[in-house]
PDB file of N, CA and C in Angstrom:
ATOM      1  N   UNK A   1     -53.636 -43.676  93.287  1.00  0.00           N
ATOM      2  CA  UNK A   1     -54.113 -42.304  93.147  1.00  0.00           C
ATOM      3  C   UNK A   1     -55.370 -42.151  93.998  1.00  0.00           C
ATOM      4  N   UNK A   2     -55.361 -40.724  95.039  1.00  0.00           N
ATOM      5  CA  UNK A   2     -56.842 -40.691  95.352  1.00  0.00           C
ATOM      6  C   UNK A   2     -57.831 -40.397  94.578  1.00  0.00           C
ATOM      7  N   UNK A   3     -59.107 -40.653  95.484  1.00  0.00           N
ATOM      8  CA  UNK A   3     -60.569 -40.231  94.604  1.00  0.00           C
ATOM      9  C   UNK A   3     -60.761 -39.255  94.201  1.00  0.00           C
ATOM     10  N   UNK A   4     -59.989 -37.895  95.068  1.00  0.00           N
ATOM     11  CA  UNK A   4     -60.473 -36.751  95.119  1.00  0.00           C
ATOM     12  C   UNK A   4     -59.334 -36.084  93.486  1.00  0.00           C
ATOM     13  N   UNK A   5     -58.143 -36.609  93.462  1.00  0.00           N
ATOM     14  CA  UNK A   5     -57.462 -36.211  92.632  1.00  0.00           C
ATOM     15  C   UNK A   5     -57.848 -36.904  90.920  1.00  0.00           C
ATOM     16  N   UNK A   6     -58.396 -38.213  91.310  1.00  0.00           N
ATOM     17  CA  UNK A   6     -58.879 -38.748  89.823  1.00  0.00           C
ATOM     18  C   UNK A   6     -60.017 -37.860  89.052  1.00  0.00           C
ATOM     19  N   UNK A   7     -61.044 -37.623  90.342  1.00  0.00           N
ATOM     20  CA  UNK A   7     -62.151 -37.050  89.816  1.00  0.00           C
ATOM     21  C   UNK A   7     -61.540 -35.605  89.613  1.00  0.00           C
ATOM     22  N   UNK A   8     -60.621 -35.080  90.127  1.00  0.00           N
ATOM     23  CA  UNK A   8     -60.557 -33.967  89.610  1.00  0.00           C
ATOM     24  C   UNK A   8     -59.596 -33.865  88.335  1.00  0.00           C
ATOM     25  N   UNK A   9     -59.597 -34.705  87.533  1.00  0.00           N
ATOM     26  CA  UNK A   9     -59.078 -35.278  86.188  1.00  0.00           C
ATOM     27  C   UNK A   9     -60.168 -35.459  85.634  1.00  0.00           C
ATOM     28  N   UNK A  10     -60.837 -36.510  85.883  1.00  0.00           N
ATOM     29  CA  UNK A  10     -61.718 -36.894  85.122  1.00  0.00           C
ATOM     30  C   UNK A  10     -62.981 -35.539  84.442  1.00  0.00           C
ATOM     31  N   UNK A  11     -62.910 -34.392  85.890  1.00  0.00           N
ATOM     32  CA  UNK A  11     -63.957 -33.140  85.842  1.00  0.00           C
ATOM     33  C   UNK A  11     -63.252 -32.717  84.631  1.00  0.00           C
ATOM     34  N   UNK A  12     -61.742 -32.474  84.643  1.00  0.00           N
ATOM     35  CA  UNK A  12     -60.808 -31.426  84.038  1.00  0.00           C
ATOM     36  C   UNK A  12     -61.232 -31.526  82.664  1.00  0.00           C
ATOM     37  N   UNK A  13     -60.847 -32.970  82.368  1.00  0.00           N
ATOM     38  CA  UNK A  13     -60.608 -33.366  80.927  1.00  0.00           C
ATOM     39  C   UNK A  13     -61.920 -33.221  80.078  1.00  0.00           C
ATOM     40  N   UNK A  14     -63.290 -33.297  80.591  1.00  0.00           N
ATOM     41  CA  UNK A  14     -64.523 -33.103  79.906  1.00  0.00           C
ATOM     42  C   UNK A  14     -65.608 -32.783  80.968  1.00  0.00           C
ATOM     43  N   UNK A  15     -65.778 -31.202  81.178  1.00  0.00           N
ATOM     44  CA  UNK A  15     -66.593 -30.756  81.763  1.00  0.00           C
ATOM     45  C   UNK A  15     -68.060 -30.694  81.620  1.00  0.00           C
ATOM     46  N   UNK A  16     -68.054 -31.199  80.711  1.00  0.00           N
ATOM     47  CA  UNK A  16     -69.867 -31.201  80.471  1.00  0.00           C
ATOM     48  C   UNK A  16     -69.960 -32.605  80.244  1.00  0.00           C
ATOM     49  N   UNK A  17     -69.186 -33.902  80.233  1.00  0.00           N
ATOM     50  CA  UNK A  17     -69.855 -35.016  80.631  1.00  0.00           C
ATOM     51  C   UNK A  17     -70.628 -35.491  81.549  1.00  0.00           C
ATOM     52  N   UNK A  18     -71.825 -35.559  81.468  1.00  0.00           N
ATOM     53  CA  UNK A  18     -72.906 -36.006  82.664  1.00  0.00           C
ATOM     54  C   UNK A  18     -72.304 -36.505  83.714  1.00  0.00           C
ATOM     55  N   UNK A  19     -71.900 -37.288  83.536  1.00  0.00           N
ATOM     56  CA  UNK A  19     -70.363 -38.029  84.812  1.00  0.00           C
ATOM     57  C   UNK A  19     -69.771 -37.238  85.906  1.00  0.00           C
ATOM     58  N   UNK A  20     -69.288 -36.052  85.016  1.00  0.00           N
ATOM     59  CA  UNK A  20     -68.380 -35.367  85.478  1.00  0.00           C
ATOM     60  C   UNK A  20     -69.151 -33.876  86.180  1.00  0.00           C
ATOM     61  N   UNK A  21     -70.186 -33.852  85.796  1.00  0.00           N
ATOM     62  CA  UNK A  21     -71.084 -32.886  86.244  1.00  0.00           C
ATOM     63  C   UNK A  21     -71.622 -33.136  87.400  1.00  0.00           C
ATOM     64  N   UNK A  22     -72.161 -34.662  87.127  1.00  0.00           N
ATOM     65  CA  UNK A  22     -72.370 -35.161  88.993  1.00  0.00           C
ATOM     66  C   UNK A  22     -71.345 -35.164  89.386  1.00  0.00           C
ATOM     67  N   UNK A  23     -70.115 -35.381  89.536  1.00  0.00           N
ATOM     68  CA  UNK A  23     -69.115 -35.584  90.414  1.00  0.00           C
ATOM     69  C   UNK A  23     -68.937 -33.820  90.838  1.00  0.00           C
ATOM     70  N   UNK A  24     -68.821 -33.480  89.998  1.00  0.00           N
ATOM     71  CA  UNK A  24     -68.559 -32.149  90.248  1.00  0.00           C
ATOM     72  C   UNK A  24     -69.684 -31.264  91.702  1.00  0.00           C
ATOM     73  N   UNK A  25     -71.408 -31.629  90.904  1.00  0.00           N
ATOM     74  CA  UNK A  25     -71.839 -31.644  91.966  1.00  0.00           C
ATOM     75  C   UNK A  25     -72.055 -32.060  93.132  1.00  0.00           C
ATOM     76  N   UNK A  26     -71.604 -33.110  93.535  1.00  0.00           N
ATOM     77  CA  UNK A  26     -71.078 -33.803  94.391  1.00  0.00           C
ATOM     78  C   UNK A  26     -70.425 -33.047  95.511  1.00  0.00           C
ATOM     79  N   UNK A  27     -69.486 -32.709  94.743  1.00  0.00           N
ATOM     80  CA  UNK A  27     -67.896 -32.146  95.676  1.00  0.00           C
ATOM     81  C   UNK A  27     -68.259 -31.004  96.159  1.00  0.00           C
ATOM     82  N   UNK A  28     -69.398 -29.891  95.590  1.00  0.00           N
ATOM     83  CA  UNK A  28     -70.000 -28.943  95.733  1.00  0.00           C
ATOM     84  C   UNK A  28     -70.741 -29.023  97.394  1.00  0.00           C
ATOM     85  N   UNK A  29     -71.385 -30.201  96.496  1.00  0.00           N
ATOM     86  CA  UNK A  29     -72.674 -30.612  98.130  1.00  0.00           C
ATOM     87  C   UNK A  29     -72.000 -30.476  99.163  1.00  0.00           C
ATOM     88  N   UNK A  30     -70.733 -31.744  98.818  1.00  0.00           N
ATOM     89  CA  UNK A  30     -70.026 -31.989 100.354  1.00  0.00           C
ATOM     90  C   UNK A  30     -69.698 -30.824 100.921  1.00  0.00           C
ATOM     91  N   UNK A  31     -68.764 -30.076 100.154  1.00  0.00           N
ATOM     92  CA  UNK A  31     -68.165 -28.539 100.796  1.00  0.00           C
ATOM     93  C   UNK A  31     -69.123 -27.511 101.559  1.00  0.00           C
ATOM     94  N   UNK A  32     -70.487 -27.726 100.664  1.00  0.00           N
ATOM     95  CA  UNK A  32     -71.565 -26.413 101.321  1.00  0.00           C
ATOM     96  C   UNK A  32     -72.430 -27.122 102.128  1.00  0.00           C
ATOM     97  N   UNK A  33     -72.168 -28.059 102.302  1.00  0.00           N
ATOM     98  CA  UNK A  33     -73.576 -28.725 103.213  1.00  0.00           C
ATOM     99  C   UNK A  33     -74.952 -29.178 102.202  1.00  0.00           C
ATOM    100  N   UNK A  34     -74.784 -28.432 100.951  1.00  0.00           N
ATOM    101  CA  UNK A  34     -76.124 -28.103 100.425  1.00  0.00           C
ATOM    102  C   UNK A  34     -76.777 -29.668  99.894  1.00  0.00           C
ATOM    103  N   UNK A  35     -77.982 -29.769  99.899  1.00  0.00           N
ATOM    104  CA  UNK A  35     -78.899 -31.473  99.505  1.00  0.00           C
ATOM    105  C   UNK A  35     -78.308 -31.895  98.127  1.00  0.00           C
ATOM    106  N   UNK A  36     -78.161 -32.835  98.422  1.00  0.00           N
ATOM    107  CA  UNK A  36     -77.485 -33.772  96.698  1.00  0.00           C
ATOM    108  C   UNK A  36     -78.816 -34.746  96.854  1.00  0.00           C
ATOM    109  N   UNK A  37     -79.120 -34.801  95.361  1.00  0.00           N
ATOM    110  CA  UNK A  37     -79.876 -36.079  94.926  1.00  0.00           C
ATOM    111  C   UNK A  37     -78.798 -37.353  94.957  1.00  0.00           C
ATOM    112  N   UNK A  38     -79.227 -38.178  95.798  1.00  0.00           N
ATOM    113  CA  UNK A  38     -78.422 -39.961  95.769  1.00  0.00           C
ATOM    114  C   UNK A  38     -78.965 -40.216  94.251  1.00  0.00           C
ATOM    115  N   UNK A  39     -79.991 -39.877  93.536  1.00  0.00           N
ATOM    116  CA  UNK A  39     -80.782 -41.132  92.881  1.00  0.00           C
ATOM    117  C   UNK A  39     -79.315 -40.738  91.243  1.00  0.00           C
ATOM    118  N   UNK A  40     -78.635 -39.355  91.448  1.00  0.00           N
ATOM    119  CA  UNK A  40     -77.840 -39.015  90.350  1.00  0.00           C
ATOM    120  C   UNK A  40     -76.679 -39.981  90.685  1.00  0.00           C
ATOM    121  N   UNK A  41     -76.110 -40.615  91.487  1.00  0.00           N
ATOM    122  CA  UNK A  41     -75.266 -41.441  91.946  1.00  0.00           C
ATOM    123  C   UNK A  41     -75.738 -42.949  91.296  1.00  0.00           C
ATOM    124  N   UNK A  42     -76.535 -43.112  91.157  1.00  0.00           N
ATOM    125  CA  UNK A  42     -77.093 -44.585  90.731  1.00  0.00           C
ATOM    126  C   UNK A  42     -77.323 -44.503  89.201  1.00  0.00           C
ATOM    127  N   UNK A  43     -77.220 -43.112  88.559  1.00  0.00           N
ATOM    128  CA  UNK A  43     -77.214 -43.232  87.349  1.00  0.00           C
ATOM    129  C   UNK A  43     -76.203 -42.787  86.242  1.00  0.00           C
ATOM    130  N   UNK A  44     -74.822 -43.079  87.390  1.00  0.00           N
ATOM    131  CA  UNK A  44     -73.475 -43.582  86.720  1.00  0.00           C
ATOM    132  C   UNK A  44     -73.023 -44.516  86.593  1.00  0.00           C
ATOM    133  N   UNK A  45     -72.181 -44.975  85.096  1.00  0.00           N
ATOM    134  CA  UNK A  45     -71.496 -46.248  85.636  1.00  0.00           C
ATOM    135  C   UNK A  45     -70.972 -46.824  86.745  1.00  0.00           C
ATOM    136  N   UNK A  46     -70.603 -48.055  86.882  1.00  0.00           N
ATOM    137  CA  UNK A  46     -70.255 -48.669  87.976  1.00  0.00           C
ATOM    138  C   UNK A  46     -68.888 -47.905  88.616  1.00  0.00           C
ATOM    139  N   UNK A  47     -67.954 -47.745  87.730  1.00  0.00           N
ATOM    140  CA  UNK A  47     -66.898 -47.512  87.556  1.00  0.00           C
ATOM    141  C   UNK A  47     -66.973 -45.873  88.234  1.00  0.00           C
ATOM    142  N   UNK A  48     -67.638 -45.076  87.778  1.00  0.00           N
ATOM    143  CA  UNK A  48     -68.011 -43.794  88.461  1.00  0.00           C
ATOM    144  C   UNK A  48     -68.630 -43.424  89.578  1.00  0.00           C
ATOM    145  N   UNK A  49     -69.542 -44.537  89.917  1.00  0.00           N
ATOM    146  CA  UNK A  49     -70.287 -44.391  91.104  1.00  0.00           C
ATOM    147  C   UNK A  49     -69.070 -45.237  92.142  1.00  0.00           C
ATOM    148  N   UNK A  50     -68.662 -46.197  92.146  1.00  0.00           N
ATOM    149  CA  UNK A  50     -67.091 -46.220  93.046  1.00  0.00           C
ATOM    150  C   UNK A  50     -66.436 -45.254  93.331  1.00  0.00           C
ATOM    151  N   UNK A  51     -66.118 -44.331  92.248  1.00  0.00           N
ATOM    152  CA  UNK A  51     -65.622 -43.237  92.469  1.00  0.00           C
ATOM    153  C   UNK A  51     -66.033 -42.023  93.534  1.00  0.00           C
ATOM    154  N   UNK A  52     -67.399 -41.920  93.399  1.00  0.00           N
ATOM    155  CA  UNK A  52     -67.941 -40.899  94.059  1.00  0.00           C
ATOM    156  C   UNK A  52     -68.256 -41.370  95.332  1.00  0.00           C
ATOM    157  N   UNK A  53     -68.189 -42.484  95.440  1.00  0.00           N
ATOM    158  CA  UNK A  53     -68.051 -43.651  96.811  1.00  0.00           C
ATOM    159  C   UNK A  53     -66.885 -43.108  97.611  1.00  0.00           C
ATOM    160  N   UNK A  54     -65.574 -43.486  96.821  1.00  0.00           N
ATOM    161  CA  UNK A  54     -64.574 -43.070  97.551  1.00  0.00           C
ATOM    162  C   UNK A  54     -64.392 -41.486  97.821  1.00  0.00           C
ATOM    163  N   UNK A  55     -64.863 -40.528  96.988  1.00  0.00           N
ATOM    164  CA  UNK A  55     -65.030 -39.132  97.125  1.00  0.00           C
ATOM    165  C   UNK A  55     -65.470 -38.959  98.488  1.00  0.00           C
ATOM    166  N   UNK A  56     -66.634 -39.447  98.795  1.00  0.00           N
ATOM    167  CA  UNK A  56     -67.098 -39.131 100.082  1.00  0.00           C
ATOM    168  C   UNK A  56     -66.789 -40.073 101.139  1.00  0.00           C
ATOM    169  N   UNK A  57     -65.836 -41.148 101.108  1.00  0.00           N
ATOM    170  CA  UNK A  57     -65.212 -41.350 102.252  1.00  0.00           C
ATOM    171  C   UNK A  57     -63.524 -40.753 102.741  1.00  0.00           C
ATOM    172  N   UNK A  58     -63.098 -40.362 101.767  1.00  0.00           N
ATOM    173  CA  UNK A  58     -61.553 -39.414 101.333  1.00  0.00           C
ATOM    174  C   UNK A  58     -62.107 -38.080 102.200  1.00  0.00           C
ATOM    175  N   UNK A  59     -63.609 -37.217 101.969  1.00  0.00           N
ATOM    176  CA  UNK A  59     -63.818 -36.285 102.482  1.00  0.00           C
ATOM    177  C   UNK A  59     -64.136 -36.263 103.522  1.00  0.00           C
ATOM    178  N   UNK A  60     -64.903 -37.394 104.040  1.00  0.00           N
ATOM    179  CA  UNK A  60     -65.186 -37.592 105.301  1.00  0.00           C
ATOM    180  C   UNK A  60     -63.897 -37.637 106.474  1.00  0.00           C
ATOM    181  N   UNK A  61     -62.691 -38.322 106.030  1.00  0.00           N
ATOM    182  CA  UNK A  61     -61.536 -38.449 106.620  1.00  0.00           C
ATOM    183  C   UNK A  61     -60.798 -37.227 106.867  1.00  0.00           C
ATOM    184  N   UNK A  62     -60.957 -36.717 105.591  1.00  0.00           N
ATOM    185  CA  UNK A  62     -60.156 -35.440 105.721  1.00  0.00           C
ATOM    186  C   UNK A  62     -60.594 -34.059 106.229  1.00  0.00           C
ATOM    187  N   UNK A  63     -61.868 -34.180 106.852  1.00  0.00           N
ATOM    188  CA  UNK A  63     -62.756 -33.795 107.471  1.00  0.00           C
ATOM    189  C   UNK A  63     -62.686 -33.827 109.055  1.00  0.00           C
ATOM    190  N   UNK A  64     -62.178 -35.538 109.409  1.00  0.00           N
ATOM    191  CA  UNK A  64     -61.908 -35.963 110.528  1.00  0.00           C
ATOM    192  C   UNK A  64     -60.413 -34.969 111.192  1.00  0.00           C
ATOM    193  N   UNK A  65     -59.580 -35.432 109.817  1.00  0.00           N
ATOM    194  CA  UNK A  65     -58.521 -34.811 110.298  1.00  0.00           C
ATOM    195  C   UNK A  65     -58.569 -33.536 110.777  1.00  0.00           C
ATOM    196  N   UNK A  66     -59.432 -32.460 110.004  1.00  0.00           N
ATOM    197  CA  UNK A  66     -59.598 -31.053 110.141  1.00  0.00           C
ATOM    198  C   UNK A  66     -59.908 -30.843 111.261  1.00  0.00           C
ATOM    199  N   UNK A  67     -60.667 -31.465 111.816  1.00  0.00           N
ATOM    200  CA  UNK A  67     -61.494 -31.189 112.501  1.00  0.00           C
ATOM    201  C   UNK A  67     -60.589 -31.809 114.364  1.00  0.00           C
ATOM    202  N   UNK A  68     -59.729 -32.550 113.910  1.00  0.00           N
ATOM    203  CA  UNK A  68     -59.025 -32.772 115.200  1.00  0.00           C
ATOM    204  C   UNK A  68     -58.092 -32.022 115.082  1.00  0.00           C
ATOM    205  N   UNK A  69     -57.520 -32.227 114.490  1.00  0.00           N
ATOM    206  CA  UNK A  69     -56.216 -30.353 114.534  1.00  0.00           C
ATOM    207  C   UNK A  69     -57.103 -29.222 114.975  1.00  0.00           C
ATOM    208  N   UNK A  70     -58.196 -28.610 114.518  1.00  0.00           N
ATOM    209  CA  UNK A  70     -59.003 -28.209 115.106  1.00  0.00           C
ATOM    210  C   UNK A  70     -59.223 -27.914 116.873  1.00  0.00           C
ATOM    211  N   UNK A  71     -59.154 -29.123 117.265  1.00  0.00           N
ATOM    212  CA  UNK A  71     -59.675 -29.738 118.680  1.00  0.00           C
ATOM    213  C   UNK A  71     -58.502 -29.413 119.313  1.00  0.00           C
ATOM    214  N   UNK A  72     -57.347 -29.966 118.671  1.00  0.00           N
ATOM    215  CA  UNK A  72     -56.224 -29.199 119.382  1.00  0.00           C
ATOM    216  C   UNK A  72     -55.491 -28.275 119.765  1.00  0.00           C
ATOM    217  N   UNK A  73     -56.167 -27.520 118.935  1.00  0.00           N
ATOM    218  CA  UNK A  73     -55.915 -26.001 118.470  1.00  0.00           C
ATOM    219  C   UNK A  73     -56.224 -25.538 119.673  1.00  0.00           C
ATOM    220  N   UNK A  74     -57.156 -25.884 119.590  1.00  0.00           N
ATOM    221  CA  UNK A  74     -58.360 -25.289 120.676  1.00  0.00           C
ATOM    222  C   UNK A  74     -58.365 -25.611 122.108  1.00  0.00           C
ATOM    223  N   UNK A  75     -57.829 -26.913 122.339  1.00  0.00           N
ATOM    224  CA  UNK A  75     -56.969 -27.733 123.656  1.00  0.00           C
ATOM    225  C   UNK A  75     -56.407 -26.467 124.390  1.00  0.00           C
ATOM    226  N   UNK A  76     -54.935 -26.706 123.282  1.00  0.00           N
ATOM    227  CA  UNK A  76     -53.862 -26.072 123.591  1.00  0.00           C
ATOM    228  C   UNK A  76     -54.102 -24.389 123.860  1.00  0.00           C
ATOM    229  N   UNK A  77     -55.154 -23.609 123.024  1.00  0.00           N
ATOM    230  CA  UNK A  77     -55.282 -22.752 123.593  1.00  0.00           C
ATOM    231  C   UNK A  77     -56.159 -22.160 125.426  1.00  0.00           C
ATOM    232  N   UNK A  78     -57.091 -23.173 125.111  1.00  0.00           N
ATOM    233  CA  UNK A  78     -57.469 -23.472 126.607  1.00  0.00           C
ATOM    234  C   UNK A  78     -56.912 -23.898 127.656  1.00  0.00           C
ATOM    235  N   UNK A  79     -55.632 -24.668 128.031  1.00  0.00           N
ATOM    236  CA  UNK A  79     -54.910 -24.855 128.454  1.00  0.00           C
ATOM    237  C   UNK A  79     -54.321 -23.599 129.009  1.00  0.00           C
ATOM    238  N   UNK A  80     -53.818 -22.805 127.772  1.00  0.00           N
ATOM    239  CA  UNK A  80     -53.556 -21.349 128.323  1.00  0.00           C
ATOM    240  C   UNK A  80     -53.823 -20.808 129.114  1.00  0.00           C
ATOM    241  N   UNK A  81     -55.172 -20.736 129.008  1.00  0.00           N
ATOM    242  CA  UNK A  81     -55.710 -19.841 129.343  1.00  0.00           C
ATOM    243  C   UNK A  81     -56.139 -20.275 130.739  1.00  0.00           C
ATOM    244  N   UNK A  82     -56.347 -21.346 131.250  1.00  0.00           N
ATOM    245  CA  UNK A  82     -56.616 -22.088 132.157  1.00  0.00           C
ATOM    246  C   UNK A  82     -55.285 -22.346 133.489  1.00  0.00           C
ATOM    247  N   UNK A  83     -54.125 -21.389 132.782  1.00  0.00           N
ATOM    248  CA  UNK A  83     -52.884 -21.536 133.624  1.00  0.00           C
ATOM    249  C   UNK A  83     -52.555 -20.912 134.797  1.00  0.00           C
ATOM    250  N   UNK A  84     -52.251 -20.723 136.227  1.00  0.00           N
ATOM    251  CA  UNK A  84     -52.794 -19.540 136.969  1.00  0.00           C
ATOM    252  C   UNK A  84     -51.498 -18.461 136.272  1.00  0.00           C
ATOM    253  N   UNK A  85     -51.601 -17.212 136.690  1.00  0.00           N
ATOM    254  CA  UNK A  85     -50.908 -16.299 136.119  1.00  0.00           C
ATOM    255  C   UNK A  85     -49.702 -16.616 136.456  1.00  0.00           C
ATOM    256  N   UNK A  86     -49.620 -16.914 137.932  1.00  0.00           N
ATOM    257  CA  UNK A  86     -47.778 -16.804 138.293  1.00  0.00           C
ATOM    258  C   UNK A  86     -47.314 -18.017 137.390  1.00  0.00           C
ATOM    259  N   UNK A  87     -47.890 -18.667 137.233  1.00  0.00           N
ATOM    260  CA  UNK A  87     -47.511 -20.041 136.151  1.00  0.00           C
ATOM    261  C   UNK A  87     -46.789 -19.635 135.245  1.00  0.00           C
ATOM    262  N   UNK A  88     -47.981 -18.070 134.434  1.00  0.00           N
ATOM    263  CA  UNK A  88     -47.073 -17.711 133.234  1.00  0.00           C
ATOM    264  C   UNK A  88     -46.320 -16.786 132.908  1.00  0.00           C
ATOM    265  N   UNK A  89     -46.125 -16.377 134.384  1.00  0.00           N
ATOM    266  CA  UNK A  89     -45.034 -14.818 133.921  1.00  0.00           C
ATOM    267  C   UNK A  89     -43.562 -15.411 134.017  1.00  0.00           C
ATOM    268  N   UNK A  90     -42.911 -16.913 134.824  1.00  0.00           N
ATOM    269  CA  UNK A  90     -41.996 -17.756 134.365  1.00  0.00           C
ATOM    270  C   UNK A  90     -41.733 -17.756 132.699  1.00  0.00           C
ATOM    271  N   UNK A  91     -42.878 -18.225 132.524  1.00  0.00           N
ATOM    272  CA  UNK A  91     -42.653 -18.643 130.942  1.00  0.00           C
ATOM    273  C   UNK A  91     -42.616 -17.486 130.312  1.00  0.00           C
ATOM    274  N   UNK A  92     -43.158 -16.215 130.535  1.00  0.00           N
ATOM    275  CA  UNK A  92     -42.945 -15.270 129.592  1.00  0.00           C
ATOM    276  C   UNK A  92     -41.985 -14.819 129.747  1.00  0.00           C
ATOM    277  N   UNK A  93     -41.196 -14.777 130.944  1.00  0.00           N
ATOM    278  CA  UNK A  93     -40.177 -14.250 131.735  1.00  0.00           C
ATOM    279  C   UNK A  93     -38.733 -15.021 130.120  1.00  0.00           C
ATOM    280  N   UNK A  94     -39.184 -16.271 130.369  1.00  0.00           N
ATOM    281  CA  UNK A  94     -38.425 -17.130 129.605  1.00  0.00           C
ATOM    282  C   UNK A  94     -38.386 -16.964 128.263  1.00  0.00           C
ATOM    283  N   UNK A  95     -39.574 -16.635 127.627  1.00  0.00           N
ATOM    284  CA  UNK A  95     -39.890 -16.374 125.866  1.00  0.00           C
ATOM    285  C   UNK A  95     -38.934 -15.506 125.783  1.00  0.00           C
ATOM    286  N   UNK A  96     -38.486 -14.563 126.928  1.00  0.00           N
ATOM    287  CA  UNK A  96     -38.535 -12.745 126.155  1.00  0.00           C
ATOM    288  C   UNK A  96     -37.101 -12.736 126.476  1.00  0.00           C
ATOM    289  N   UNK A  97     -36.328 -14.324 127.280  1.00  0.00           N
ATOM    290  CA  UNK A  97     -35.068 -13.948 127.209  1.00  0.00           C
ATOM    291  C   UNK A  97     -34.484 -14.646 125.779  1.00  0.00           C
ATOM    292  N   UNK A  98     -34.983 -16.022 125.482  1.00  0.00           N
ATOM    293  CA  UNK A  98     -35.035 -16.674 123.890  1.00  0.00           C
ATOM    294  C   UNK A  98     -34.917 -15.420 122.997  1.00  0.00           C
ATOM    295  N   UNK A  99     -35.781 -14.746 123.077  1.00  0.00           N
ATOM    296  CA  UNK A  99     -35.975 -13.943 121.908  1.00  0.00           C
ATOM    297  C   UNK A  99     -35.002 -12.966 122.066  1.00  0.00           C
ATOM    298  N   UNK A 100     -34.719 -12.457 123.185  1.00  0.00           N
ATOM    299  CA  UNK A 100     -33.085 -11.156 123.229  1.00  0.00           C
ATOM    300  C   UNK A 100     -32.072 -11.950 122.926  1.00  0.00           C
ATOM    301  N   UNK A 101     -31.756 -13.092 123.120  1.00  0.00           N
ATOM    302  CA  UNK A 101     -30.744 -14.280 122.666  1.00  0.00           C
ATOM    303  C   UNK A 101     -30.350 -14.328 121.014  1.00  0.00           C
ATOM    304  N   UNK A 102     -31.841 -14.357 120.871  1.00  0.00           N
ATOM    305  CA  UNK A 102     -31.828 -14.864 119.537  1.00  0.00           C
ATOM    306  C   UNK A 102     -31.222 -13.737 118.605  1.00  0.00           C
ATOM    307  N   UNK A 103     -30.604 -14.238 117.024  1.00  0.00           N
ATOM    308  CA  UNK A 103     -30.034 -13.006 116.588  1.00  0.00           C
ATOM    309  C   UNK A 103     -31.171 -12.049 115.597  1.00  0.00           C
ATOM    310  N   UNK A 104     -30.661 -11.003 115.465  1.00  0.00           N
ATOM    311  CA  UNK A 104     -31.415 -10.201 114.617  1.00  0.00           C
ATOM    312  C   UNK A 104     -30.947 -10.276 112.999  1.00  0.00           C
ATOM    313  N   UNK A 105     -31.547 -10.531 112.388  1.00  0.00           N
ATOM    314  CA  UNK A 105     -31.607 -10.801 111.006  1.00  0.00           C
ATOM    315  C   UNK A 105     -31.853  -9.349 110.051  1.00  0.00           C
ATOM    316  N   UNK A 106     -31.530  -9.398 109.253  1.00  0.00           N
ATOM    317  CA  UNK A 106     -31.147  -8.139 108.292  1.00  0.00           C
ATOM    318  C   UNK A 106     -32.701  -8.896 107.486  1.00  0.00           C
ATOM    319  N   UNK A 107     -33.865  -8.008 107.057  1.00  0.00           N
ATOM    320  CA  UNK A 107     -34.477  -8.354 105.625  1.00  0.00           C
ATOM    321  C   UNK A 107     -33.551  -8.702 104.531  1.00  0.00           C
ATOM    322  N   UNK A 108     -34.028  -9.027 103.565  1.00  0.00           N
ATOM    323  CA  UNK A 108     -33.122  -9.920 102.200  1.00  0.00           C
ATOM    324  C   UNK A 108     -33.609  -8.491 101.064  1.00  0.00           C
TER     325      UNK A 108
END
């Protein structure tokens, strides 16, 4: 199971456990940028502070990921745009016969 899905069990099941309040604030920080006290991290069990360990390396990753889909996004649209025109009136030439090809569908 991930970190991000335990702790969001562990938040669920008892929301006002001190535990679960740091974790909670935690997940807060990460999302807004906003300052977290470390010293509330050191004054969970062992077992919890692992947890919030893996919280912020799960977010960090998934962060990574965002952030390169992102990059590609952004590639691929530059690329575009970077094409000389006669380049792309072929290809549009080409989209717009796909699409008269293609069939027309009735709404449901």
């Amino acid at each position: 199971m991930n970190a991000i899905k335990e702790a969001k069990k562990l938040i669920a099941k008892d929301p006002f456990r001190p535990s679960a309040k740091t974790l909670a604030d935690l997940v807060l920080s990460l999302e807004s940028g906003e300052p977290f006290q470390l010293e509330r991290l050191y004054a969970l069990q062992l077992s919890d502070f692992d947890l919030a360990v893996q919280i912020i390396r799960e977010w960090r990753l998934d962060r990574y990921y965002a952030g390169k889909a992102k990059l590609y996004d952004f590639a691929v649209q530059a690329s575009a745009l970077n094409q000389p025109e006669q380049a792309a009136a072929p290809q549009q030439q080409q989209m717009a016969g796909i699409a008269a090809d293609a069939p027309i569908s009735s709404p449901s």
